[in-house]
C-alpha atoms as a PDB file:
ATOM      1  CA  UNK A   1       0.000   0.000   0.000  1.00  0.00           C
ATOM      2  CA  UNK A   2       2.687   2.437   1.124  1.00  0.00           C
ATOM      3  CA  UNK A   3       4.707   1.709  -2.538  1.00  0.00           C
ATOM      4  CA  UNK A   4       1.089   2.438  -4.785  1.00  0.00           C
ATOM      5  CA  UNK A   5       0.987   5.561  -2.462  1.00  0.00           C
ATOM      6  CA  UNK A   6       4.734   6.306  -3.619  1.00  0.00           C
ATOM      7  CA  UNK A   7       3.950   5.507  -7.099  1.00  0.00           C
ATOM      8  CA  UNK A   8       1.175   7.108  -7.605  1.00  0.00           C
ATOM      9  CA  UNK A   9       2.780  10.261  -6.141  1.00  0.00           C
ATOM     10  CA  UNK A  10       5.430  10.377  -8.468  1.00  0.00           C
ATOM     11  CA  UNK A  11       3.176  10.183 -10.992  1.00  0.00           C
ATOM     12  CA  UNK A  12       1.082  13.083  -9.765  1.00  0.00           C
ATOM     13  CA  UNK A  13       4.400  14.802  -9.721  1.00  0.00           C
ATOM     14  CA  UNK A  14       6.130  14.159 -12.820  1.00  0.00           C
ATOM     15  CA  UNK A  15       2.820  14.993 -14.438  1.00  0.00           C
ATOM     16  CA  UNK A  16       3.047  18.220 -13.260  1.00  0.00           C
ATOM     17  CA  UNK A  17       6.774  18.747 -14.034  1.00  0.00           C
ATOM     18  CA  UNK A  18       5.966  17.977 -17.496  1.00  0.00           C
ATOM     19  CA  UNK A  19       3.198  20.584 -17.747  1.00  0.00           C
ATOM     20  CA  UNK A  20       5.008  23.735 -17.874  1.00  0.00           C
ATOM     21  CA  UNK A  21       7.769  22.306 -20.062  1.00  0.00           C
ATOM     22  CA  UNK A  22       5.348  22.482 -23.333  1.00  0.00           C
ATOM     23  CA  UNK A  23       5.135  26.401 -21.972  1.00  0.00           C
ATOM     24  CA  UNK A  24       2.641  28.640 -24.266  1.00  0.00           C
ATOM     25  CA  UNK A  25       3.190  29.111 -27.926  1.00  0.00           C
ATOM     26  CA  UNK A  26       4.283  32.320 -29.506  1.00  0.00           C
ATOM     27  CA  UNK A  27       1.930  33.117 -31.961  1.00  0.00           C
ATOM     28  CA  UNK A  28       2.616  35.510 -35.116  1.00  0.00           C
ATOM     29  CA  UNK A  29      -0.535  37.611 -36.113  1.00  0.00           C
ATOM     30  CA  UNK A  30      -1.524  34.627 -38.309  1.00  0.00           C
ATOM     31  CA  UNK A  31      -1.730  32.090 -35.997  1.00  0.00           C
ATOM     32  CA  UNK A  32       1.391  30.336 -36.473  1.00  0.00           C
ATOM     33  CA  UNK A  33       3.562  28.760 -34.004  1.00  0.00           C
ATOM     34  CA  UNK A  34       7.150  30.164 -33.540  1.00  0.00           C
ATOM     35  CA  UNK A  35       8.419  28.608 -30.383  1.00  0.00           C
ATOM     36  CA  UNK A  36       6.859  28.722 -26.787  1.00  0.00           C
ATOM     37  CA  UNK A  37       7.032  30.458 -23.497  1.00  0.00           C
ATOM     38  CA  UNK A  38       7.435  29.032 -19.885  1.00  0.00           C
ATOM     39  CA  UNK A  39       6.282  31.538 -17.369  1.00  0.00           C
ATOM     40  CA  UNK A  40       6.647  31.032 -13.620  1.00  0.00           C
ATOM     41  CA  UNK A  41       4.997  34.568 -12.602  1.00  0.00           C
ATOM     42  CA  UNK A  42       5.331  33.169  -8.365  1.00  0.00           C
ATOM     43  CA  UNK A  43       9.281  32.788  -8.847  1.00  0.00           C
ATOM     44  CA  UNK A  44       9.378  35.320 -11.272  1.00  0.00           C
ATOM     45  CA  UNK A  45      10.648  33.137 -14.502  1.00  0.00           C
ATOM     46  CA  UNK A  46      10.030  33.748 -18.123  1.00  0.00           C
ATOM     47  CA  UNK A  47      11.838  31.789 -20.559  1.00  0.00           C
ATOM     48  CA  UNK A  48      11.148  32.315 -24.373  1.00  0.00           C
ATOM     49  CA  UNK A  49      12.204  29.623 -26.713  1.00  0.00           C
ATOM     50  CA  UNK A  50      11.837  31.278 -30.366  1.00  0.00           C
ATOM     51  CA  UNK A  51      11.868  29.561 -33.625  1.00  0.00           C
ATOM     52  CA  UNK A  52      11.585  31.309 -37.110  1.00  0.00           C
ATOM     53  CA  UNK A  53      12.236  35.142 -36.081  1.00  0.00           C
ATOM     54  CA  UNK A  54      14.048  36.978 -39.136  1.00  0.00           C
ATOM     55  CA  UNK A  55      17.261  37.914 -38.143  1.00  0.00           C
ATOM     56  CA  UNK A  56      18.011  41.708 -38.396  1.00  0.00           C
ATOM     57  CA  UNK A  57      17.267  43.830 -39.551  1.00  0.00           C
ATOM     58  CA  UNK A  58      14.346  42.710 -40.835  1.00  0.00           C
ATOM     59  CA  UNK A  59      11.621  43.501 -43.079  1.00  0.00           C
ATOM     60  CA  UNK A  60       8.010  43.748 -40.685  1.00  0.00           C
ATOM     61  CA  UNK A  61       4.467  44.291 -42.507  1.00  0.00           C
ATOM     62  CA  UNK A  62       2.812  45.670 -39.736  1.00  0.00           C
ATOM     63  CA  UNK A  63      -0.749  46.134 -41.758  1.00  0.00           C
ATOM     64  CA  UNK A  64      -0.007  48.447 -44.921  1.00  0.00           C
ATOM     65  CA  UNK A  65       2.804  49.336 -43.649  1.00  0.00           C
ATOM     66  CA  UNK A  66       6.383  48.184 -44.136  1.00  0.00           C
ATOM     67  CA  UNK A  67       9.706  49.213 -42.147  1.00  0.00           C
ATOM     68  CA  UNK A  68      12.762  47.703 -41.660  1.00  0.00           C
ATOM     69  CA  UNK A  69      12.968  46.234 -37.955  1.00  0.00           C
ATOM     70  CA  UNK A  70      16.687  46.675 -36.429  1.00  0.00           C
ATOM     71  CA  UNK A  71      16.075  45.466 -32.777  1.00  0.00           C
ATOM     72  CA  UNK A  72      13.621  42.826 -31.121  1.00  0.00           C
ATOM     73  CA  UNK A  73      12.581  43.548 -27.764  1.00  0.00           C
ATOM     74  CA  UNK A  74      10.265  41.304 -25.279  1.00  0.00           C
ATOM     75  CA  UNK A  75       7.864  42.686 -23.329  1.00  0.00           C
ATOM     76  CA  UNK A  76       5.507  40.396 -20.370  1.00  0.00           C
ATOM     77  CA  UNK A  77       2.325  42.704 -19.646  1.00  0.00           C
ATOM     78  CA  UNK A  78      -0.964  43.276 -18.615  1.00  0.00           C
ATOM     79  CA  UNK A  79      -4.222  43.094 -20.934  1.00  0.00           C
ATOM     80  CA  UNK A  80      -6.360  44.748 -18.496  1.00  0.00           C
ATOM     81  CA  UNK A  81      -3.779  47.919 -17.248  1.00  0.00           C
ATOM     82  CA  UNK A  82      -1.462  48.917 -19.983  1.00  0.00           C
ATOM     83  CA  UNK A  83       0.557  50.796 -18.112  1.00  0.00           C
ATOM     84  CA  UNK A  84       1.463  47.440 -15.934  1.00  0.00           C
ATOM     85  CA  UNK A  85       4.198  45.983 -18.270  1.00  0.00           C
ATOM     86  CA  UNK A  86       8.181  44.452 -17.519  1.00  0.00           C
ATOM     87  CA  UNK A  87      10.682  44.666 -20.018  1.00  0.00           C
ATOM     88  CA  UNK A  88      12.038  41.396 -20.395  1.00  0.00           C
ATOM     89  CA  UNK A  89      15.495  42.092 -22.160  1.00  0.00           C
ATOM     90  CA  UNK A  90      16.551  42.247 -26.301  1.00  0.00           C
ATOM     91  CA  UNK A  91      15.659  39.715 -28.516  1.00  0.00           C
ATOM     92  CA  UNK A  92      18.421  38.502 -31.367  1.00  0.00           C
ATOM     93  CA  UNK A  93      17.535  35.674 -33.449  1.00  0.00           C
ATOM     94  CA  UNK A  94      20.953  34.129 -34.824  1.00  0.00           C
ATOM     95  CA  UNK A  95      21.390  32.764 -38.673  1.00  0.00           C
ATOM     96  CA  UNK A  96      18.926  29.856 -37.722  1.00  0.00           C
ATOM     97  CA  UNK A  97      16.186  32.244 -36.731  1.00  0.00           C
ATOM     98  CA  UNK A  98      16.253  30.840 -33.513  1.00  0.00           C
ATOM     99  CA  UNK A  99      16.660  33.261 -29.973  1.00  0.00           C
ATOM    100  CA  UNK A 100      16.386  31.890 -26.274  1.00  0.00           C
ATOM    101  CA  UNK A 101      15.923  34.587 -23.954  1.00  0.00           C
ATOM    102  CA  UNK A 102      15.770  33.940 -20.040  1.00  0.00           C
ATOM    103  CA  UNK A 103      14.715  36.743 -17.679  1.00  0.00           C
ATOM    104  CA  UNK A 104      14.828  36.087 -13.642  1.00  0.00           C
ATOM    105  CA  UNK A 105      13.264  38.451 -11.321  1.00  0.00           C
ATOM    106  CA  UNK A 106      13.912  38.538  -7.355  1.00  0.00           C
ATOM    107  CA  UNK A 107       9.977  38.580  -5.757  1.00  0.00           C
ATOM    108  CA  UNK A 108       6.466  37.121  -6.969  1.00  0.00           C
ATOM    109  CA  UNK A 109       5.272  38.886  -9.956  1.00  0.00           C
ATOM    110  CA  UNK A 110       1.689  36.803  -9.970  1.00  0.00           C
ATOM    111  CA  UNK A 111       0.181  40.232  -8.138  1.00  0.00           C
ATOM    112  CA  UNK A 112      -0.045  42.009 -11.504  1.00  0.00           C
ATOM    113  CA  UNK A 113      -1.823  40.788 -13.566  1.00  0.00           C
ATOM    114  CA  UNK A 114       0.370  40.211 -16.253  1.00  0.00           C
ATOM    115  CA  UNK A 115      -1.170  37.660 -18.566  1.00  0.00           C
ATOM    116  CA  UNK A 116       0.490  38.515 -22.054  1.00  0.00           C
ATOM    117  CA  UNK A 117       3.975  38.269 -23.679  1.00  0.00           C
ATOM    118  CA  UNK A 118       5.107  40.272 -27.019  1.00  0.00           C
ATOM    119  CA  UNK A 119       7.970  40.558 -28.751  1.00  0.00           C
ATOM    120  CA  UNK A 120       8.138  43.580 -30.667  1.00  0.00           C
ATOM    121  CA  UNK A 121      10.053  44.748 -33.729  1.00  0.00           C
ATOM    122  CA  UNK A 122      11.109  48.295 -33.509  1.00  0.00           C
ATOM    123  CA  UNK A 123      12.393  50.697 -36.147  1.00  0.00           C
ATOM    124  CA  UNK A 124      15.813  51.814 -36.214  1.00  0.00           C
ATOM    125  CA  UNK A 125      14.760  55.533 -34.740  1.00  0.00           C
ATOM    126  CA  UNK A 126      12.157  53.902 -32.820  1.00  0.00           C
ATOM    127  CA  UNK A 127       9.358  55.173 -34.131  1.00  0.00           C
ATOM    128  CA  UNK A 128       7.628  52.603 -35.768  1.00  0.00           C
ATOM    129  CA  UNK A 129       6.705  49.163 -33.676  1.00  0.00           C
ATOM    130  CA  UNK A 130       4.942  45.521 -34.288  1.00  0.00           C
ATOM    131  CA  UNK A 131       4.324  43.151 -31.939  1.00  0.00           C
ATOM    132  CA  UNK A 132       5.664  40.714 -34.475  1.00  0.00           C
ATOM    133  CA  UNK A 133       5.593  37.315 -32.022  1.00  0.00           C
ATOM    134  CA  UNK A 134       2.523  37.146 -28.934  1.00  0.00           C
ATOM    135  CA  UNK A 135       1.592  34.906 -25.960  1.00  0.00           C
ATOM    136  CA  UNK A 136      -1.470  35.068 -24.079  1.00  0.00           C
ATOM    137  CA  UNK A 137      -1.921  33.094 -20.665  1.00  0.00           C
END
């Protein structure tokens, strides 16, 4: 009985551990997968695993517009309060089009309510932007 119990709760466990390790996908504004998050927002953890970003600069269609995109930069925030946003460091894909980024904080960010994670192409001056990659959890 005590070894089903054990079993059983390494089961439970490993289950779990396995859970976050899919993370959420980063979505491009047609739908399509390019890599995934893993957000911890109690330990303060985001870890972006990115697959097919252009390296730069690139060339963004942001609507009818198009401008060449010289930095990526990865934003987690808050849906509800826009002004409630943490900059989560540059992005730069490498000739793969592949970028990991890891960002650690020091407290609980789960307080918030930060449910959303961009990455956004910016113009060299700055002045034009597109959230070319998105995550929503």
């Amino acid at each position: 009985m005590q070894r089903a119990k054990g079993l059983l709760l390494a089961l439970v466990l490993a289950l779990r551990a396995a859970a976050p390790a899919a993370g959420i996908p980063l979505v491009d504004v047609a739908g399509a997968a390019h890599g995934s998050a893993t957000v911890s927002l109690p330990r303060g953890v985001v870890v972006l695993k990115i697959k097919g970003l252009p390296p730069l600069p690139a060339s963004i269609t942001a609507g009818s517009e198009t401008f060449t995109a010289h930095v990526y930069k990865a934003y987690l925030a808050s849906s509800a309060d826009p002004a409630v946003e943490i900059f989560l460091g540059d992005v730069y894909p490498n000739a793969k089009q592949a970028a990991i980024r890891k960002s650690t904080f020091k407290g609980d960010l789960s307080a918030m309510g930060l449910d959303r994670i961009a990455v956004t192409a910016f113009s060299k001056d700055g002045l034009k932007s597109f959230d070319v990659l998105i995550a929503s959890f």
